[in-house]
N, C-alpha and C. Protein backbone atom coordinates (compact mmCIF):
# COMPACT_ATOMS: atom_id res chain seq x y z
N UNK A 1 0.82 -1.19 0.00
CA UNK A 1 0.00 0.00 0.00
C UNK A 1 0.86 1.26 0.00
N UNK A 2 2.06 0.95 0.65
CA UNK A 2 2.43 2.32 0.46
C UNK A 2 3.20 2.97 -0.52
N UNK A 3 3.68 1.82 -1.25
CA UNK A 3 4.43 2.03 -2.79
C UNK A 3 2.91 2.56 -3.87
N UNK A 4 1.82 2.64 -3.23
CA UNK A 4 0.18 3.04 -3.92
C UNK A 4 0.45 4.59 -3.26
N UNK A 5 0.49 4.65 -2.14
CA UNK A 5 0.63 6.10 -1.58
C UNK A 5 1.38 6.67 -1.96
N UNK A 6 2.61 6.26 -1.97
CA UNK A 6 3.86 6.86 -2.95
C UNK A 6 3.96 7.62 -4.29
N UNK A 7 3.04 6.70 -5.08
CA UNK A 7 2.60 7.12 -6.31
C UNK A 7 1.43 8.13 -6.66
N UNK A 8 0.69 8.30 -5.22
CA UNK A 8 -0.49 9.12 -5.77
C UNK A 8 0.22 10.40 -5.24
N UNK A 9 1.12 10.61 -4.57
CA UNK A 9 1.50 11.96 -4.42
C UNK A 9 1.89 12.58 -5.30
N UNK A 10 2.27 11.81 -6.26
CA UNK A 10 3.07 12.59 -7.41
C UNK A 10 2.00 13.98 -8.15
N UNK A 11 2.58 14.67 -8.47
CA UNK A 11 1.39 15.80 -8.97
C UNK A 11 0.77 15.28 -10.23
N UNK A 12 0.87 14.26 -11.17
CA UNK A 12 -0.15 13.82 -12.63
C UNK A 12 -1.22 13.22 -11.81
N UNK A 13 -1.38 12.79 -11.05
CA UNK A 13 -2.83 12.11 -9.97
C UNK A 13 -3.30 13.66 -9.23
N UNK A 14 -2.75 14.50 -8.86
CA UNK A 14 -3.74 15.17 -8.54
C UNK A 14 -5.63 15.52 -8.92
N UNK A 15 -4.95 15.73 -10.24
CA UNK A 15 -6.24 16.24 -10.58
C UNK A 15 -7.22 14.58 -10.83
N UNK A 16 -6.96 13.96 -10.82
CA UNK A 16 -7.54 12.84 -11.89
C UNK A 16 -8.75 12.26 -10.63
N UNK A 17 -10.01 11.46 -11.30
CA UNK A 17 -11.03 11.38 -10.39
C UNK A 17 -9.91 10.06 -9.87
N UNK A 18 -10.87 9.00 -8.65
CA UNK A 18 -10.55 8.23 -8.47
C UNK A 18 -10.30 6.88 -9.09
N UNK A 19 -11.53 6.81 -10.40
CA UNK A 19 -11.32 6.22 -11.34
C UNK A 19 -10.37 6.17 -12.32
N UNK A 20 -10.23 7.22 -12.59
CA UNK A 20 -8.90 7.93 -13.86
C UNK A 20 -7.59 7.71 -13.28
N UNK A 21 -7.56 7.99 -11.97
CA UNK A 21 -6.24 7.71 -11.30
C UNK A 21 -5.90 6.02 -11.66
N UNK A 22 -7.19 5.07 -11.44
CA UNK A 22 -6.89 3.80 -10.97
C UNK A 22 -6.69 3.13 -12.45
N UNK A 23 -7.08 3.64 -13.19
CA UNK A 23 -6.54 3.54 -14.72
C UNK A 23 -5.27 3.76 -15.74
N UNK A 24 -5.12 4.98 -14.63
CA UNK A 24 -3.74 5.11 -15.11
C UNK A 24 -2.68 4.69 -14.15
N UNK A 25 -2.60 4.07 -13.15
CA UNK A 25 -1.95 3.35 -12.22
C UNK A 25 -1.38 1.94 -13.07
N UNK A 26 -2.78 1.44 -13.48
CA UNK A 26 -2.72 0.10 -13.75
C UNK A 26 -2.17 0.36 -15.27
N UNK A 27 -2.42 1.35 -16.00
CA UNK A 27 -2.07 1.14 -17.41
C UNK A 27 -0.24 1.23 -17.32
N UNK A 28 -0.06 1.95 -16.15
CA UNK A 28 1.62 2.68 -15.83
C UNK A 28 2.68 1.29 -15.95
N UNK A 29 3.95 1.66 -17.10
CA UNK A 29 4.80 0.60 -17.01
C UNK A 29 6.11 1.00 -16.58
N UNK A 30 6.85 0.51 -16.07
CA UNK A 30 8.09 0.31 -15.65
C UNK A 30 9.51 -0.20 -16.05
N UNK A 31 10.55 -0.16 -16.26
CA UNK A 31 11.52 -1.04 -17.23
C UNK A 31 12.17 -1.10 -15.60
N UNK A 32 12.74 -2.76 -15.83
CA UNK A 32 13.27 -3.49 -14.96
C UNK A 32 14.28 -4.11 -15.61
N UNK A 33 15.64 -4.01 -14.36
CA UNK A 33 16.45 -4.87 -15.28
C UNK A 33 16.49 -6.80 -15.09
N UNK A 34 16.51 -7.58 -15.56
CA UNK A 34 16.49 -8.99 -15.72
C UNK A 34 17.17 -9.59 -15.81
N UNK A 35 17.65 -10.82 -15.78
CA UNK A 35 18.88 -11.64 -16.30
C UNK A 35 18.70 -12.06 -17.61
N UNK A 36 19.16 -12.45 -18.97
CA UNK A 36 19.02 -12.39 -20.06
C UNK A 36 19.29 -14.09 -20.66
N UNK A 37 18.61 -14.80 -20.85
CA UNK A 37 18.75 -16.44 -20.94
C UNK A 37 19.88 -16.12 -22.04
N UNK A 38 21.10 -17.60 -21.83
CA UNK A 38 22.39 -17.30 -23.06
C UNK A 38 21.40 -17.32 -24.26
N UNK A 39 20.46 -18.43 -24.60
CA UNK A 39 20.13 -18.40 -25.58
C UNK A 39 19.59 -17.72 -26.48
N UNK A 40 19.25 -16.52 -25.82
CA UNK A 40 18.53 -15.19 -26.46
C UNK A 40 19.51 -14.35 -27.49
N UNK A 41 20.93 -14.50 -26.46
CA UNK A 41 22.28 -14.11 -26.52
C UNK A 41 22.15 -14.70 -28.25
N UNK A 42 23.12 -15.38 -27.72
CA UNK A 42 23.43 -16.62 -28.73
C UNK A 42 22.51 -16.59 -29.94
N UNK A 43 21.45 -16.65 -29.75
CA UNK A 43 20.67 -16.45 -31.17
C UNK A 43 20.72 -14.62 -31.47
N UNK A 44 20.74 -13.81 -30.92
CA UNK A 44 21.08 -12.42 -31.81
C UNK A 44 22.59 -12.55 -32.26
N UNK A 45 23.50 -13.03 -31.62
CA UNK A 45 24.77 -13.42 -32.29
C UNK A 45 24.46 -13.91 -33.59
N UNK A 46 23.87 -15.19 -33.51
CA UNK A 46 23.52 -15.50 -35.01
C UNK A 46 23.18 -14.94 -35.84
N UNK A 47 21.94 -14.71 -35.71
CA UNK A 47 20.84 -13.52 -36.43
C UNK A 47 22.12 -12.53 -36.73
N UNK A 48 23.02 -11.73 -36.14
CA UNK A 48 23.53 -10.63 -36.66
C UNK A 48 24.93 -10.43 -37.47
N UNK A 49 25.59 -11.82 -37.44
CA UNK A 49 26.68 -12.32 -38.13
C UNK A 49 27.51 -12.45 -37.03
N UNK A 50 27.47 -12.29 -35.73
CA UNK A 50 28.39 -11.84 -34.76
C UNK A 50 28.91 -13.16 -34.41
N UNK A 51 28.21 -14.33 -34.41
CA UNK A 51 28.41 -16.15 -34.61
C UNK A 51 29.51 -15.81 -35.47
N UNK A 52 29.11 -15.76 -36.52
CA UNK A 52 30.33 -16.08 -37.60
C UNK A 52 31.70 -15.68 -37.50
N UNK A 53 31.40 -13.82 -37.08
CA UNK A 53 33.10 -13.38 -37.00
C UNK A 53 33.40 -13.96 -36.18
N UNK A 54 33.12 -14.48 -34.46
CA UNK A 54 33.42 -15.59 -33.57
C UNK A 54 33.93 -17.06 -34.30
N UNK A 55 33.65 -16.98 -34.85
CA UNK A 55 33.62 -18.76 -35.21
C UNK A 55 34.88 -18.05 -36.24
N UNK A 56 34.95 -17.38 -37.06
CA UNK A 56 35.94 -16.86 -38.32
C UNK A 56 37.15 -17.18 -37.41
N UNK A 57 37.55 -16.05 -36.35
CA UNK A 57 38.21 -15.91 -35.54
C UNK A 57 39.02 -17.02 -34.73
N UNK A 58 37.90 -17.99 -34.42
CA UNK A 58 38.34 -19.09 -33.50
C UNK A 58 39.24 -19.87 -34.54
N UNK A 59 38.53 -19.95 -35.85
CA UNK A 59 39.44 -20.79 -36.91
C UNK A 59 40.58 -20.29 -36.97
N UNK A 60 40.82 -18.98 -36.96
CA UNK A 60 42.26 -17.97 -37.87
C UNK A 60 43.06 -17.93 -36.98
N UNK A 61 44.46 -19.14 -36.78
CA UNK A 61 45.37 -18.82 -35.47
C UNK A 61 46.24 -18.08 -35.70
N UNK A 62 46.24 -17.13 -36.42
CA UNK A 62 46.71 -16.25 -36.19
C UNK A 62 46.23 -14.47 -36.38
N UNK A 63 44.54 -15.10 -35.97
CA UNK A 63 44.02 -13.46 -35.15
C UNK A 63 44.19 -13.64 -33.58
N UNK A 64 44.91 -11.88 -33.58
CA UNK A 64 44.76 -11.79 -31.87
C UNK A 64 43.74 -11.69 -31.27
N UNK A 65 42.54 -12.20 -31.62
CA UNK A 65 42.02 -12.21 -30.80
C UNK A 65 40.73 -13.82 -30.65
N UNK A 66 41.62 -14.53 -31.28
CA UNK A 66 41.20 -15.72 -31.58
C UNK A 66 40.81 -16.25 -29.82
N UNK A 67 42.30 -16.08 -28.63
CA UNK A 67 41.41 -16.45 -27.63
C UNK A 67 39.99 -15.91 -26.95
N UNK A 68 40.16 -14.59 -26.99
CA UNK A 68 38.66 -13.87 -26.87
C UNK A 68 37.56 -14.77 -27.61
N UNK A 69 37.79 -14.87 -28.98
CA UNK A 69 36.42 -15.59 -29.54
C UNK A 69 36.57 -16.89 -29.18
N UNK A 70 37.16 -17.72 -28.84
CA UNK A 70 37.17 -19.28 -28.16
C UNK A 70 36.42 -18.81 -26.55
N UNK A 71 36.71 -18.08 -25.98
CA UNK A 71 36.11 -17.62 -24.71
C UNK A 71 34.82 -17.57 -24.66
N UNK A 72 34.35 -16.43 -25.55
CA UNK A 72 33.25 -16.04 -25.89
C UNK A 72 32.06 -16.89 -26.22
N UNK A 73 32.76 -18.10 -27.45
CA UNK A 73 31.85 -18.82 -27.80
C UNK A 73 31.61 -20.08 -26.62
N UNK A 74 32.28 -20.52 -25.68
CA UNK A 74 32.33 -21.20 -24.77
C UNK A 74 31.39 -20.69 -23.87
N UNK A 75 31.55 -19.20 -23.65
CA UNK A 75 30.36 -18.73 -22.41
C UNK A 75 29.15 -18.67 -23.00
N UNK A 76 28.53 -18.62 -24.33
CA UNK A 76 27.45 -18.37 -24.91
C UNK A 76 26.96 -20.08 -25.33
N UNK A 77 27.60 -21.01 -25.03
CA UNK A 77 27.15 -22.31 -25.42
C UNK A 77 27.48 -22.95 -24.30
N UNK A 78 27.96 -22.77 -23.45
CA UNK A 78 27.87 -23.56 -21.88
C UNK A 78 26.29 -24.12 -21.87
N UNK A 79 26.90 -25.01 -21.29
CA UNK A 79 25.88 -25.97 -20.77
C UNK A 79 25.07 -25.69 -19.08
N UNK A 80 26.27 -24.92 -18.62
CA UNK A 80 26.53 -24.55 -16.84
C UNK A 80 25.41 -23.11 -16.72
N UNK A 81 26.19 -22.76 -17.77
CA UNK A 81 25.18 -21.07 -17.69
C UNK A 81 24.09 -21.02 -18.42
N UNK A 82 22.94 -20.81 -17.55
CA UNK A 82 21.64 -20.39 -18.43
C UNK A 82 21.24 -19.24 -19.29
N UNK A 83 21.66 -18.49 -17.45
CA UNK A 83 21.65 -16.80 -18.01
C UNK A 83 22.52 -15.99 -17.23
N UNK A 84 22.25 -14.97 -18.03
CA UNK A 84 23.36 -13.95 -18.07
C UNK A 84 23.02 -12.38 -17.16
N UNK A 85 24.17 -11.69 -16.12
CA UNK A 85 23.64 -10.88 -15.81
C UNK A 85 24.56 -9.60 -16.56
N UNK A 86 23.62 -8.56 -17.87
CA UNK A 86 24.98 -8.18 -18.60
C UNK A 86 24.93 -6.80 -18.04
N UNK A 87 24.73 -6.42 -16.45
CA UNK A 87 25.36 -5.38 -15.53
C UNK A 87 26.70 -5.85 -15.27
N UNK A 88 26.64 -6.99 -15.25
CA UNK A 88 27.96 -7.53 -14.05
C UNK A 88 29.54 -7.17 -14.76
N UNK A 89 30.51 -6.69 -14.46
CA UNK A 89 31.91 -6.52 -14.88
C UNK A 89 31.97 -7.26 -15.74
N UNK A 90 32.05 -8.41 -15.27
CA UNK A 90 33.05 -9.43 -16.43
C UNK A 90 31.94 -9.51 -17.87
N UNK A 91 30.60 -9.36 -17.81
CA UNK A 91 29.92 -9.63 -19.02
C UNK A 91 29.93 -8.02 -19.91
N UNK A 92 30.41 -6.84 -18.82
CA UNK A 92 30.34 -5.80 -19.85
C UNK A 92 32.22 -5.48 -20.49
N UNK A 93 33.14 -6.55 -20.11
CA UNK A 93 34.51 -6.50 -20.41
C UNK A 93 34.43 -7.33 -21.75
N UNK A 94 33.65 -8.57 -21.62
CA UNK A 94 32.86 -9.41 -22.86
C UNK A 94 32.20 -8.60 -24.05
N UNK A 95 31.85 -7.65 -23.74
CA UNK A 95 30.82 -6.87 -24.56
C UNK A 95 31.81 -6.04 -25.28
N UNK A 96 32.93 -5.31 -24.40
CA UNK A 96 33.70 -4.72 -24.95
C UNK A 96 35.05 -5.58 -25.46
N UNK A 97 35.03 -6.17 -25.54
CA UNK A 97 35.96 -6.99 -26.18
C UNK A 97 35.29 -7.71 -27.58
N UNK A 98 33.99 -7.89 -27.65
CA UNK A 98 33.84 -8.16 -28.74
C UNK A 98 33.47 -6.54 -29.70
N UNK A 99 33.58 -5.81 -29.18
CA UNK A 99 33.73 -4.31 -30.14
C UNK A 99 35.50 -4.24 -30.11
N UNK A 100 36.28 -4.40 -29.24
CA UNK A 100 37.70 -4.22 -29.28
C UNK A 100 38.11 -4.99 -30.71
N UNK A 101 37.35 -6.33 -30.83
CA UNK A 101 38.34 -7.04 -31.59
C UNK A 101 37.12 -7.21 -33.08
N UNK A 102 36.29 -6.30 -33.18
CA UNK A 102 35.33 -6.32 -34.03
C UNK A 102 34.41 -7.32 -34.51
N UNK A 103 34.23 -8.28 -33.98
CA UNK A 103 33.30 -9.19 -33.92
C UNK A 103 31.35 -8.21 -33.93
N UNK A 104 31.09 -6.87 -33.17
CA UNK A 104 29.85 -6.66 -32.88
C UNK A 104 30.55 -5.10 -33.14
N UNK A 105 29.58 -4.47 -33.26
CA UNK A 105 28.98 -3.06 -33.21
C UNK A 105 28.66 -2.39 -32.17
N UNK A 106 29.08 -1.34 -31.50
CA UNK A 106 28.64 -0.79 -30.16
C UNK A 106 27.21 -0.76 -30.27
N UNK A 107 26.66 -0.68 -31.28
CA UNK A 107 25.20 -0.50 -31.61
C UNK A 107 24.13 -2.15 -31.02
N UNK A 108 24.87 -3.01 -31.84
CA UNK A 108 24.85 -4.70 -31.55
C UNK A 108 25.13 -4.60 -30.44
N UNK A 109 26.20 -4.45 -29.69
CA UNK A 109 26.74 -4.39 -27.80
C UNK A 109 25.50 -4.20 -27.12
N UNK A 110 25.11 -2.63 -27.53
CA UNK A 110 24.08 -2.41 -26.82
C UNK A 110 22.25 -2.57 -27.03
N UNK A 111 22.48 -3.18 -28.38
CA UNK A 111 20.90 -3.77 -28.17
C UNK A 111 20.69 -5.33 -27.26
N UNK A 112 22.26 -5.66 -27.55
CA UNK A 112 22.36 -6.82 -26.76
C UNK A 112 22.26 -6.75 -25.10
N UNK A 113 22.82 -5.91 -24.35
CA UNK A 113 22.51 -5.25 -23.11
C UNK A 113 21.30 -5.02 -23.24
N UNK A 114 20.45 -4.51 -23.73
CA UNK A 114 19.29 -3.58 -23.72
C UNK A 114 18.14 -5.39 -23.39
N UNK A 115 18.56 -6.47 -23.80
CA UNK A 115 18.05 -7.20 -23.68
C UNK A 115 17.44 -7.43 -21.94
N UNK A 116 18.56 -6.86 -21.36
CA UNK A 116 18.48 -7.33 -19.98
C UNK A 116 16.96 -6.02 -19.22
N UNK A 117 16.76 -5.46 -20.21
CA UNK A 117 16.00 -4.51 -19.76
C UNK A 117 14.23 -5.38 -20.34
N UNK A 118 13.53 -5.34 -19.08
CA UNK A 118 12.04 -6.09 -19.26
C UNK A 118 10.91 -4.68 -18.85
N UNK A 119 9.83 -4.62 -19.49
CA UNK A 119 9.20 -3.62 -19.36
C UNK A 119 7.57 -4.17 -18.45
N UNK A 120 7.61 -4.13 -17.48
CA UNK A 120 6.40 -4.67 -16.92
C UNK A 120 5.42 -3.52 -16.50
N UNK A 121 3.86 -4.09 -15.58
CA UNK A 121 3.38 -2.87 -15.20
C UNK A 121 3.76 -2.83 -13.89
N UNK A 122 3.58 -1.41 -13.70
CA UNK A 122 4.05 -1.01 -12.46
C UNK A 122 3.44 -1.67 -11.18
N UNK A 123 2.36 -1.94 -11.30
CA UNK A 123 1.36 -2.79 -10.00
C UNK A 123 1.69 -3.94 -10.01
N UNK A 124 2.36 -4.79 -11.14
CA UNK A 124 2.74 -6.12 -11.33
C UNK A 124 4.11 -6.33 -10.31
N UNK A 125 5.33 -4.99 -10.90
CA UNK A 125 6.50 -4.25 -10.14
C UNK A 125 6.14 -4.40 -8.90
N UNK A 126 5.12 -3.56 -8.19
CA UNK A 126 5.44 -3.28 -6.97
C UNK A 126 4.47 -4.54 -6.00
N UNK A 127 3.70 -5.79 -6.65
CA UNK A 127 2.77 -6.93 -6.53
C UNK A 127 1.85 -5.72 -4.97
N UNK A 128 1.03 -5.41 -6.44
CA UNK A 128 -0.26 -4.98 -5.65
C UNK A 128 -1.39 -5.29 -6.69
N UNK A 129 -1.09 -5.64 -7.11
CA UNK A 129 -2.53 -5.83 -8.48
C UNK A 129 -3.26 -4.87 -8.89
N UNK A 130 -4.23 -4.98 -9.94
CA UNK A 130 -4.82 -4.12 -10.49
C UNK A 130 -5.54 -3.20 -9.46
N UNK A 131 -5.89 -2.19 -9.60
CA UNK A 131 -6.18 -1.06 -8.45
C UNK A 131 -7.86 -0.39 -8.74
N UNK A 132 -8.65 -0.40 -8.09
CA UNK A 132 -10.05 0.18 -8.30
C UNK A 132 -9.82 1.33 -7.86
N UNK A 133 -11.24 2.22 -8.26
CA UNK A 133 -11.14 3.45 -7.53
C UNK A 133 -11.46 3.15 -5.98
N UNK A 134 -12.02 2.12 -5.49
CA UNK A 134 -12.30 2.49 -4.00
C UNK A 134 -10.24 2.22 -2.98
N UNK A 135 -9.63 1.69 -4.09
CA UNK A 135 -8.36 1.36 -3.37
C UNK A 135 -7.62 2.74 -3.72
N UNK A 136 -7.61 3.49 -5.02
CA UNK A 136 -7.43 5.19 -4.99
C UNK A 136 -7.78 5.60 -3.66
N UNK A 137 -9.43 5.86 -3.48
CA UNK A 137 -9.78 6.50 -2.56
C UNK A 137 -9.26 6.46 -1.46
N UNK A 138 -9.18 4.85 -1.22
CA UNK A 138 -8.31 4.74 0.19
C UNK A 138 -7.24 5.14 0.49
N UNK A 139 -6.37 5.26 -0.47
CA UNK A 139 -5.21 5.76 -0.81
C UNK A 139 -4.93 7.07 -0.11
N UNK A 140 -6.31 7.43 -1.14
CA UNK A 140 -6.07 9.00 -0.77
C UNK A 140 -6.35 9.75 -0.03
N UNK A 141 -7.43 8.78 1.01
CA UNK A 141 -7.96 9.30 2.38
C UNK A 141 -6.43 9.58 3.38
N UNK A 142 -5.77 7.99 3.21
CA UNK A 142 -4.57 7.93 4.30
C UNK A 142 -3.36 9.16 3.61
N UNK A 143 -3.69 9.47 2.86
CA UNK A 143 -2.44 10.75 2.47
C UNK A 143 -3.20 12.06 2.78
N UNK A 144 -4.45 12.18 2.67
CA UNK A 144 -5.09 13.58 3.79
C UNK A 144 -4.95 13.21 4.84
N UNK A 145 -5.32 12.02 5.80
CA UNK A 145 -5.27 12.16 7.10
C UNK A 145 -6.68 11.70 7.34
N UNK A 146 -7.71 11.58 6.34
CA UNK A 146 -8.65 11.13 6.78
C UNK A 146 -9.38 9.78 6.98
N UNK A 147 -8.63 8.73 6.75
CA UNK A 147 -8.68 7.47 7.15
C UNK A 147 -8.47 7.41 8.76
N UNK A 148 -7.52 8.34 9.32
CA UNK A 148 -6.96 8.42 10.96
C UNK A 148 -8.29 8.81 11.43
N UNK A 149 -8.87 9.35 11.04
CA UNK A 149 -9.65 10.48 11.65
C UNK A 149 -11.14 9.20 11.52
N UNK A 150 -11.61 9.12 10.79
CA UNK A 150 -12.39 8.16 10.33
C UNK A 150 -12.37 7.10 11.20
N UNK A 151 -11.28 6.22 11.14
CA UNK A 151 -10.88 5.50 12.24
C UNK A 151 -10.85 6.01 13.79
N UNK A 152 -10.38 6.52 13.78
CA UNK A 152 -10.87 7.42 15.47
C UNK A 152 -12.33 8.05 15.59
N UNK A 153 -13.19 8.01 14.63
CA UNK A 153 -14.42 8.31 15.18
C UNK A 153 -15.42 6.73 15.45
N UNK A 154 -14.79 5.77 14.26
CA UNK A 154 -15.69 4.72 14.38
C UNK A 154 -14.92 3.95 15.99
N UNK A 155 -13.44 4.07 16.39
CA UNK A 155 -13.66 3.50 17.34
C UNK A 155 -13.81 4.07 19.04
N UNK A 156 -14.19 5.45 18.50
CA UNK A 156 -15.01 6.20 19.51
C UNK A 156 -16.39 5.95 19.39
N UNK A 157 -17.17 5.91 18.43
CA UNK A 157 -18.64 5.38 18.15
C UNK A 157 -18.49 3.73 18.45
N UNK A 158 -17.77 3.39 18.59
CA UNK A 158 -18.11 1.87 19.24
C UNK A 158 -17.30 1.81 20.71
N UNK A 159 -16.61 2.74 21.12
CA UNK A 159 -16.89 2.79 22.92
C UNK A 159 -18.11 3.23 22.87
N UNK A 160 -18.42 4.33 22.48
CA UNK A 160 -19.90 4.78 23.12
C UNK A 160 -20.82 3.51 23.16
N UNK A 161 -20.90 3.17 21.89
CA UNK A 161 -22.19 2.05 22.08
C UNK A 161 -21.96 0.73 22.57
N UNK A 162 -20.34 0.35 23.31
CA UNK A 162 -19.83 -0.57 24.24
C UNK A 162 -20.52 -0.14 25.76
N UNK A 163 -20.13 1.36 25.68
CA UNK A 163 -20.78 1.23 27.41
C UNK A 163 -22.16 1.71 27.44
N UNK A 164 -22.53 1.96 26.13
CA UNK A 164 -24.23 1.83 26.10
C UNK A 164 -24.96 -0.06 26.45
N UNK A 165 -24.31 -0.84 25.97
CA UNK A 165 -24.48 -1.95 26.21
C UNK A 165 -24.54 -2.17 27.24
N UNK A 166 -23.36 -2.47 28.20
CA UNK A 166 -22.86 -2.17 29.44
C UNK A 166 -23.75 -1.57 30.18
N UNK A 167 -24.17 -0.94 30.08
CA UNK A 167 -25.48 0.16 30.95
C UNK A 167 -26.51 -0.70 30.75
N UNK A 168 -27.17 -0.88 29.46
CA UNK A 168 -28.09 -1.66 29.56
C UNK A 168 -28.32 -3.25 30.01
N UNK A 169 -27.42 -3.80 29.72
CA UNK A 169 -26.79 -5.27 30.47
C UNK A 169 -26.72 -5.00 31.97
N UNK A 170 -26.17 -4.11 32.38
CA UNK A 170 -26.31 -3.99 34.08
C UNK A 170 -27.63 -3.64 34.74
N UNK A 171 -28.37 -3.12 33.81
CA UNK A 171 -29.98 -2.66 34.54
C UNK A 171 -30.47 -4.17 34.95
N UNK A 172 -31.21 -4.32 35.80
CA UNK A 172 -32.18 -5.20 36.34
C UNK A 172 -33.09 -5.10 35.84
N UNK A 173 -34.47 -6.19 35.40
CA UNK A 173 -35.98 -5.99 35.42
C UNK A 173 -36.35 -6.08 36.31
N UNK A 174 -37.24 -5.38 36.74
CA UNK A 174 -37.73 -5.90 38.15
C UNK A 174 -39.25 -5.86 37.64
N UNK A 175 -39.83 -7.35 37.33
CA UNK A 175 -41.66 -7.14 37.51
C UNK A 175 -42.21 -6.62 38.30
N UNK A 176 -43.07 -5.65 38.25
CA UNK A 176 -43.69 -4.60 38.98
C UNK A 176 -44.64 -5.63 39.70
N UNK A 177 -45.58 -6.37 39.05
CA UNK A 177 -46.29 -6.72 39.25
C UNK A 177 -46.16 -8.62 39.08
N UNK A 178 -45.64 -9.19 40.07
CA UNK A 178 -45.08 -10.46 39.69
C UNK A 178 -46.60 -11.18 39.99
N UNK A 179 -47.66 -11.37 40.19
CA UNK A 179 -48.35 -11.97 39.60
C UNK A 179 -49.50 -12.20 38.38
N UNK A 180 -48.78 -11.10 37.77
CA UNK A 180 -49.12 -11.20 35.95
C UNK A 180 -48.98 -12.45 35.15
């Protein structure tokens, strides 16, 4: 709830009814970063020729950078590794090494990174689910203050009518007239 409160402060919810808000909550997306399966890898390698200069490379012993592409193609066809995290050092030294030794395109590098980027919705993001207007409203009571307040009257209206009970539970009948 409060990653919901969080969001309605922002000033584009001001104006919006409670409905409109809860619409555009739920329509709202997010980019997250992910781990990237090799094989996703591995097949834009293909798809982009970037397999081949790898594989060119691994054949030609005498490119320098033949061990890079024996490396390369080993981490992208492991059996060990599923997926890939391409924040991490060693996979963005990979990235730049296959632009060092021209195998990929900084352009290729980075659509290939860009992989690790997933675009979800934001309520999915923060697991609150789809949002109605009465969960707006609520929202937006507890960011005025009037959910507190609300709450302190209903559980003042239920002392009162606790020791209204109480009062009446303690009275006695007394038949006036006990042979009725």
């Amino acid at each position: 709830m409060q990653s919901l409160i969080d969001e309605l402060k922002k000033v584009e919810y001001t104006s919006l009814s409670d409905q409109a808000a809860a619409s555009a909550i739920n329509a709202k997306t997010v980019v997250v970063r992910s781990l990237v399966d090799l094989w996703q890898l591995e097949e834009y390698a293909r798809r982009n020729g970037i397999r081949v200069a790898l594989e060119d490379a691994k054949a030609d012993h005498n490119n320098q950078c033949r061990a890079i592409a024996i490396n390369i193609l080993a981490y992208l066809t492991s059996p060990r590794t599923q997926k890939l995290d391409v924040d991490l050092q060693e996979a963005r030294e990979m990235f730049f090494a296959m632009v060092q030794c021209g195998f990929a395109s900084q352009q290729q590098v980075d659509e290939m990174i860009a992989l690790g980027s997933e675009t979800v919705l934001w309520v999915d993001h923060h697991k609150i689910g789809n949002q109605s207007a009465d969960s707006i409203r609520l929202a937006r009571e507890i960011i005025s203050g009037l959910r507190q307040r609300k709450d302190n009257l209903l559980q003042a209206g239920s002392l009162r009518w606790n020791d209204y009970v109480q009062s009446v539970d303690s009275l006695t009948l007394e038949d006036p007239d006990p042979e009725l």
